[in-house]
Protein backbone atom coordinates (compact mmCIF):
# COMPACT_ATOMS: atom_id res chain seq x y z
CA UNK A 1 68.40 112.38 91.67
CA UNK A 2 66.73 108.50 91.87
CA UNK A 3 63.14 108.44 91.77
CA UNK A 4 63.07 107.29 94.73
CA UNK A 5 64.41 110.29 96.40
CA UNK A 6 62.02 112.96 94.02
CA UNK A 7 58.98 111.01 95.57
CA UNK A 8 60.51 111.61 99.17
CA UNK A 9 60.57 115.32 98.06
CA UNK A 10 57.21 115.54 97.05
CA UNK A 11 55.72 113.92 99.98
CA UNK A 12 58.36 115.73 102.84
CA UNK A 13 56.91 119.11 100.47
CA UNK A 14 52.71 118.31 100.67
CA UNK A 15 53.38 117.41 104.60
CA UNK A 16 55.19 120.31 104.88
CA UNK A 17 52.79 122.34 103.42
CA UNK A 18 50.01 120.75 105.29
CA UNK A 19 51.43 121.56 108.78
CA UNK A 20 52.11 125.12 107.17
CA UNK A 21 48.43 125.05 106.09
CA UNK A 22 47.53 124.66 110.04
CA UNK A 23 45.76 120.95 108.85
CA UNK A 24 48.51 118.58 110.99
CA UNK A 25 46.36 115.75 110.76
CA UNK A 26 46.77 115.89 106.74
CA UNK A 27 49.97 116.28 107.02
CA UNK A 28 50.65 112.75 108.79
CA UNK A 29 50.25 110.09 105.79
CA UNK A 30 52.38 112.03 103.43
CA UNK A 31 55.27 112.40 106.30
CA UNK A 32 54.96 108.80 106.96
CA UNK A 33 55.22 107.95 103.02
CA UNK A 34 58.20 110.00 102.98
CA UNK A 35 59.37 108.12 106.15
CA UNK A 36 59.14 104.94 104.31
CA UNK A 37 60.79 105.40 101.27
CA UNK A 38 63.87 107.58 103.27
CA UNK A 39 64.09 103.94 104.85
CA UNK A 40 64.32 102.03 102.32
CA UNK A 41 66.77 104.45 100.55
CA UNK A 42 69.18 105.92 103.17
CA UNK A 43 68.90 103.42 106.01
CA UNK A 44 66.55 103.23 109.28
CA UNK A 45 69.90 105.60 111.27
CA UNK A 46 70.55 107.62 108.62
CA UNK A 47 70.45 111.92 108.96
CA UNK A 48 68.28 112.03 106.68
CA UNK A 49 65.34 110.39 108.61
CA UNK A 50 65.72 113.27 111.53
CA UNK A 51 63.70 116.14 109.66
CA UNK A 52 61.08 113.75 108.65
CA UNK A 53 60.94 112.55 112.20
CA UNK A 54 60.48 116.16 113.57
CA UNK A 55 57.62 117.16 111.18
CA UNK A 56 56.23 113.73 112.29
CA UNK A 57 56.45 114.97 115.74
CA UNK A 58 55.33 118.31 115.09
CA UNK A 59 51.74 116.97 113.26
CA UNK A 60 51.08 114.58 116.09
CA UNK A 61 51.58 117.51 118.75
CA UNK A 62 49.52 119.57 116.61
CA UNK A 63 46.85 116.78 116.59
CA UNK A 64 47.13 116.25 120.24
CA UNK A 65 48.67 113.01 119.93
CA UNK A 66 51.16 113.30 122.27
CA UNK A 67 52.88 110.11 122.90
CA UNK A 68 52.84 109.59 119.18
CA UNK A 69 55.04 113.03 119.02
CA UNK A 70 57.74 111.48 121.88
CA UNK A 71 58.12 108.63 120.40
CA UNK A 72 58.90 110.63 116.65
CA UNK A 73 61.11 113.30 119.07
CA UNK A 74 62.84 110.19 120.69
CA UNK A 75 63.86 108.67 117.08
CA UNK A 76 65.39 111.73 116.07
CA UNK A 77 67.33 112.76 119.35
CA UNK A 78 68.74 108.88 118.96
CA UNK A 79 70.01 109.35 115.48
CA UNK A 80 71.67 112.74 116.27
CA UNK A 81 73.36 111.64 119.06
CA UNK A 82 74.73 108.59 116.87
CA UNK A 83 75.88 111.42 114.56
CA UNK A 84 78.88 113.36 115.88
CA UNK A 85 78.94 115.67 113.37
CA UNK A 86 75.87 116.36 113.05
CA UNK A 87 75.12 120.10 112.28
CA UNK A 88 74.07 122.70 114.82
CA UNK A 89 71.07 123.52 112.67
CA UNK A 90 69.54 120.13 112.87
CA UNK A 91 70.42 119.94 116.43
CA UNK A 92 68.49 123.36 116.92
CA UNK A 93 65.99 121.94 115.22
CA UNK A 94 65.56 119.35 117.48
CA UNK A 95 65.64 121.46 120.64
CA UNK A 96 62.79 123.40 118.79
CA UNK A 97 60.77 120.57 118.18
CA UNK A 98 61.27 119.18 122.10
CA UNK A 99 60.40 122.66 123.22
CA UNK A 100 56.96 122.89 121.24
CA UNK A 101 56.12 119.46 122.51
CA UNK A 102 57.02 120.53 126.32
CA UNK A 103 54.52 123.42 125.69
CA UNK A 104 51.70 121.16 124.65
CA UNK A 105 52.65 119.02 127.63
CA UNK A 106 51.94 122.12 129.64
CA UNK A 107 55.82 121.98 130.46
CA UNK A 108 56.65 125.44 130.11
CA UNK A 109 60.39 125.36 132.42
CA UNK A 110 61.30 122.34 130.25
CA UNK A 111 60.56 124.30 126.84
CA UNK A 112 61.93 127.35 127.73
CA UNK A 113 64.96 125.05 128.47
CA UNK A 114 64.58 123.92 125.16
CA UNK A 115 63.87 127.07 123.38
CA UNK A 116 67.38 128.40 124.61
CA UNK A 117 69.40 126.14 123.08
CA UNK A 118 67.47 126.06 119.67
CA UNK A 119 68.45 129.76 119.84
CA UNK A 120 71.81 128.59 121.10
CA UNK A 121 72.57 126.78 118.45
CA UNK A 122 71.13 128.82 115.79
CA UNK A 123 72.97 131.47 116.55
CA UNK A 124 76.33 129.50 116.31
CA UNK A 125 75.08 128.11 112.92
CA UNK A 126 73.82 130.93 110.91
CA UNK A 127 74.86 134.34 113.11
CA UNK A 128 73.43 136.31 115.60
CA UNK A 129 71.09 138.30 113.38
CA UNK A 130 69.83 136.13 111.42
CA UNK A 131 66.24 134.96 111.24
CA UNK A 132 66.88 131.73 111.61
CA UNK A 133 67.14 132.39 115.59
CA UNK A 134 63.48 134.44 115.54
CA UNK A 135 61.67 130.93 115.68
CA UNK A 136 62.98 130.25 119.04
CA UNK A 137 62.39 133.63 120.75
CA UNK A 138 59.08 133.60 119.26
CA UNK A 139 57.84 130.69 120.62
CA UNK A 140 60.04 132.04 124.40
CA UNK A 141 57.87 135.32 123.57
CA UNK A 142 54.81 133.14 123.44
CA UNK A 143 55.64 131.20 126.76
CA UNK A 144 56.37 135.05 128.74
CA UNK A 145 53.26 136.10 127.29
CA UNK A 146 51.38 133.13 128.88
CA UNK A 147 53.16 133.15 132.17
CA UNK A 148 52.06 137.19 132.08
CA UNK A 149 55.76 138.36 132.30
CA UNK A 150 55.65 141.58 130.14
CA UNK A 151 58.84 142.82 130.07
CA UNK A 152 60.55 139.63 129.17
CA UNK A 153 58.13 138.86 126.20
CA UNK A 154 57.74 142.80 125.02
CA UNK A 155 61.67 142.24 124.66
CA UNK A 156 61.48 139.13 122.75
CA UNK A 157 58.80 140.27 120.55
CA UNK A 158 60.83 143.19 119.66
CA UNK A 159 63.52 141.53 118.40
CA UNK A 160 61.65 139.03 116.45
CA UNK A 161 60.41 141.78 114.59
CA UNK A 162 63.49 143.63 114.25
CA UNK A 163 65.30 140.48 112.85
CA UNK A 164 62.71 140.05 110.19
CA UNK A 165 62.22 143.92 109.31
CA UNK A 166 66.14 143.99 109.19
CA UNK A 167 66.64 140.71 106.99
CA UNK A 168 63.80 141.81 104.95
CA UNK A 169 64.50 145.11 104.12
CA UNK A 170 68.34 143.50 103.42
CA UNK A 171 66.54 140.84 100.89
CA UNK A 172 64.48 143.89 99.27
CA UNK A 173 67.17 145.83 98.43
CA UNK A 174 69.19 142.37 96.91
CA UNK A 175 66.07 141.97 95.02
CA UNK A 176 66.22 145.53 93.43
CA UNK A 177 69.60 144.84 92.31
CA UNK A 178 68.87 142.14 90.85
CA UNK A 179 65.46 143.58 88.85
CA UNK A 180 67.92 146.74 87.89
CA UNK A 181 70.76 144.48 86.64
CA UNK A 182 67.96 142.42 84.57
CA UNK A 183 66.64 145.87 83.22
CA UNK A 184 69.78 147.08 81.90
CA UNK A 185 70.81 143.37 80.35
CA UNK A 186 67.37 143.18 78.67
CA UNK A 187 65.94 146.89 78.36
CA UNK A 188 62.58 145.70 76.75
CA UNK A 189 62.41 142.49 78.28
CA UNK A 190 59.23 142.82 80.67
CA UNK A 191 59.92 139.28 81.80
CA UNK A 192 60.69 139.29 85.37
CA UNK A 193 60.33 135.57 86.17
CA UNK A 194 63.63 133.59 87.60
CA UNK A 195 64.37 136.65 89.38
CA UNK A 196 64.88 135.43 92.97
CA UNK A 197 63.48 137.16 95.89
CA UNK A 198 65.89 135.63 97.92
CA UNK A 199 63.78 133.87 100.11
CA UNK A 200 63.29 129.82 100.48
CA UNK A 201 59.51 128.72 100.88
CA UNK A 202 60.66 127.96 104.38
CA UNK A 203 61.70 131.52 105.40
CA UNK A 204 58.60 132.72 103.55
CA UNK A 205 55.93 130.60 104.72
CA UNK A 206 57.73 130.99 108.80
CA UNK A 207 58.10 135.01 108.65
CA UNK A 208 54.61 135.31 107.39
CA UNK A 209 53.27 133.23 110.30
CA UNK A 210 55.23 134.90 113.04
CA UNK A 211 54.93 138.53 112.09
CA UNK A 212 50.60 138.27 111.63
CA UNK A 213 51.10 136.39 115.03
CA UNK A 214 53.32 139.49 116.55
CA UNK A 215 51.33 142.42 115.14
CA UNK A 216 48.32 140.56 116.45
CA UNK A 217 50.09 141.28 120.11
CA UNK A 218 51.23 144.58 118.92
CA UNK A 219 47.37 145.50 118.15
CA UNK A 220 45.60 144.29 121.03
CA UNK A 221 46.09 143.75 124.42
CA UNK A 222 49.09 144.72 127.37
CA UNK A 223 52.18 144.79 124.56
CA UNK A 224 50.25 147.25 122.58
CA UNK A 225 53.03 149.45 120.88
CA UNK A 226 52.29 151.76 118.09
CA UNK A 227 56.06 152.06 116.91
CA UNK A 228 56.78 148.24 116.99
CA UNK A 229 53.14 147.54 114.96
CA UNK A 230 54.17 149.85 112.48
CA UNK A 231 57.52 147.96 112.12
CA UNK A 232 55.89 144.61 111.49
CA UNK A 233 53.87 145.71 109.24
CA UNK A 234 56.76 147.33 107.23
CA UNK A 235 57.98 144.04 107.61
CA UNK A 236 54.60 142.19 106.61
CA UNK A 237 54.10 144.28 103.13
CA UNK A 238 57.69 143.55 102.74
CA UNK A 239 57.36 140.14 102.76
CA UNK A 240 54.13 140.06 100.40
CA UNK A 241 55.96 142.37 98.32
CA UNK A 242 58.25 139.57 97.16
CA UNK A 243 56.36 136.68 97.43
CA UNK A 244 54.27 138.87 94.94
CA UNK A 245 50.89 139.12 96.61
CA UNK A 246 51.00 142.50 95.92
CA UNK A 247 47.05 143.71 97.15
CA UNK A 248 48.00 142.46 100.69
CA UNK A 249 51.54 143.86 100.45
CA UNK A 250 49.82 147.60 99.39
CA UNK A 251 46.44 147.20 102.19
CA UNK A 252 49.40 146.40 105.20
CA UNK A 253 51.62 148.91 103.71
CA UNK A 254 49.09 151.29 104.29
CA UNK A 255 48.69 151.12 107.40
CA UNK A 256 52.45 151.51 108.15
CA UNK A 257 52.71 154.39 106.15
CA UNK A 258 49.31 155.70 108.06
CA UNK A 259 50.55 154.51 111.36
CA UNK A 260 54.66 155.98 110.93
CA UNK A 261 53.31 159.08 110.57
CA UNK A 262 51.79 159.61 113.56
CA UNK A 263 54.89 158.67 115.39
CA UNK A 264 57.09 161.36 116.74
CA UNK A 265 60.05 159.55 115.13
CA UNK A 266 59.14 159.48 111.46
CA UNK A 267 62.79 158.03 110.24
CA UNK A 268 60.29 154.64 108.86
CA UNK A 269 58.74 157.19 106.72
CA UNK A 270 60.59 157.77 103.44
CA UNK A 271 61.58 153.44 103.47
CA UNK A 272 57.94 152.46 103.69
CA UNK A 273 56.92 155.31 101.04
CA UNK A 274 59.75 153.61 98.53
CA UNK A 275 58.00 150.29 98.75
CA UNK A 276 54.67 151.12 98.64
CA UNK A 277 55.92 153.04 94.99
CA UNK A 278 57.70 149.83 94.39
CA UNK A 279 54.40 147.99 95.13
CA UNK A 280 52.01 150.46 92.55
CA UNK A 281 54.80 150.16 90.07
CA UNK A 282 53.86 146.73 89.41
């Protein structure tokens, strides 16, 4: 790797983790370094430019600079469509990124639009379960939600949360394996570091976000639904649980445990109780 393309990694990273951060505006000069040297190294058309462009695009909507954001969003469509075989994943990334902007337009036909075909395509690129597709019926959840159509967002919410308590609770049990098979290579090895968790930054940083955002509608409010909050925050301890923030991963998984047994179904019971042993065991 030039040096060149490590200092395009570190600035696509601190934007990333700017717009992560909720602070788009900070996010804008290290996107636009990154912008530069991917330029100067790839080529002003090249693939490479198009996930640079949509964080571009997705700081200036989230700064209100909307025309700024169009012209980022235009940029990128142009170099996909110059690209025939260009992946579905960047494609549905695209369609994301046009449907957020339609929303701050106010636009909500046109980003529902949108929001289908990021799902669309995500689903032809990494599966139908996989949680690569919740970002897109989040955000259709969102625009339901707005538009006061119950049903259709109490739906979508619901399988948001079931995608991420599924893939979680998949990832958790990968990551036990892999802590048991470390165990019995290196029985008095307390070292647990390099273990994966078996989650990018990316999935991490986007499930947290969503499911706070869904049990906040879960909690409050028209969708309230004590089975579905107790799922997500299953799913939320889960997901603190291996990114190691282990007091928030205990004080959520809590109140699943608290909340799962007050349902009449308690089948959540015994899989929450695990982790939260997992949790004190650390």
């Amino acid at each position: 790797v030039s040096l060149q393309e490590s200092l395009i990694a570190v600035a696509l990273s601190t934007a990333q983790g700017f717009v992560w951060a909720g602070k788009p505006l900070e996010a804008i000069p290290a996107a636009l370094q990154a912008l530069r040297f991917s330029s100067r190294v790839f080529g002003s058309g090249s693939m490479q430019l198009v996930p640079i462009y949509l964080l571009l695009a997705e700081a200036s909507t989230g700064t209100g600079r909307l025309r700024q954001a169009a012209k980022y969003l235009s940029q990128a469509r142009w170099i996909i469509l110059q690209t025939p075989d260009c992946s579905a994943a960047l494609q549905s990334k695209l369609h994301r990124g046009l449907g957020l902007f339609s929303v701050a337009e106010g636009n909500l036909d046109q980003a529902l639009y949108h929001l289908a075909n990021d799902v669309y395509l995500a689903t032809a690129e990494f599966g139908l379960n996989s949680v690569e597709v919740s970002g897109g019926y989040f955000h259709m959840a969102n625009i339901f939600f707005r538009q006061n159509k119950m049903d259709a967002a109490n739906s979508l919410y619901t399988e948001v949360s079931s995608l991420w308590h599924d893939w979680l609770l998949s990832t958790l049990h990968r990551h036990q394996r892999a802590l048991q098979a470390h165990v019995e290579a290196s029985p008095f090895s307390e070292d647990e570091e390099g273990i994966e968790d078996g989650m990018t930054k990316a999935q991490r940083e986007e499930g947290t976000r969503v499911l706070w955002a869904v049990l906040k509608v879960r909690e409050e409010g028209p969708l309230h639904h004590p089975r579905e909050t107790a799922r997500v925050l299953h799913a939320l301890a889960m997901i603190h649980y291996l990114g190691l923030d282990l007091a928030k991963a205990q004080e959520v998984g809590m109140k699943a445990f608290d909340l799962a047994k007050q349902l009449p179904q308690q089948d959540s019971l015994e899989t929450i109780g695990h982790l939260l042993e997992l949790i004190n065991a650390q």
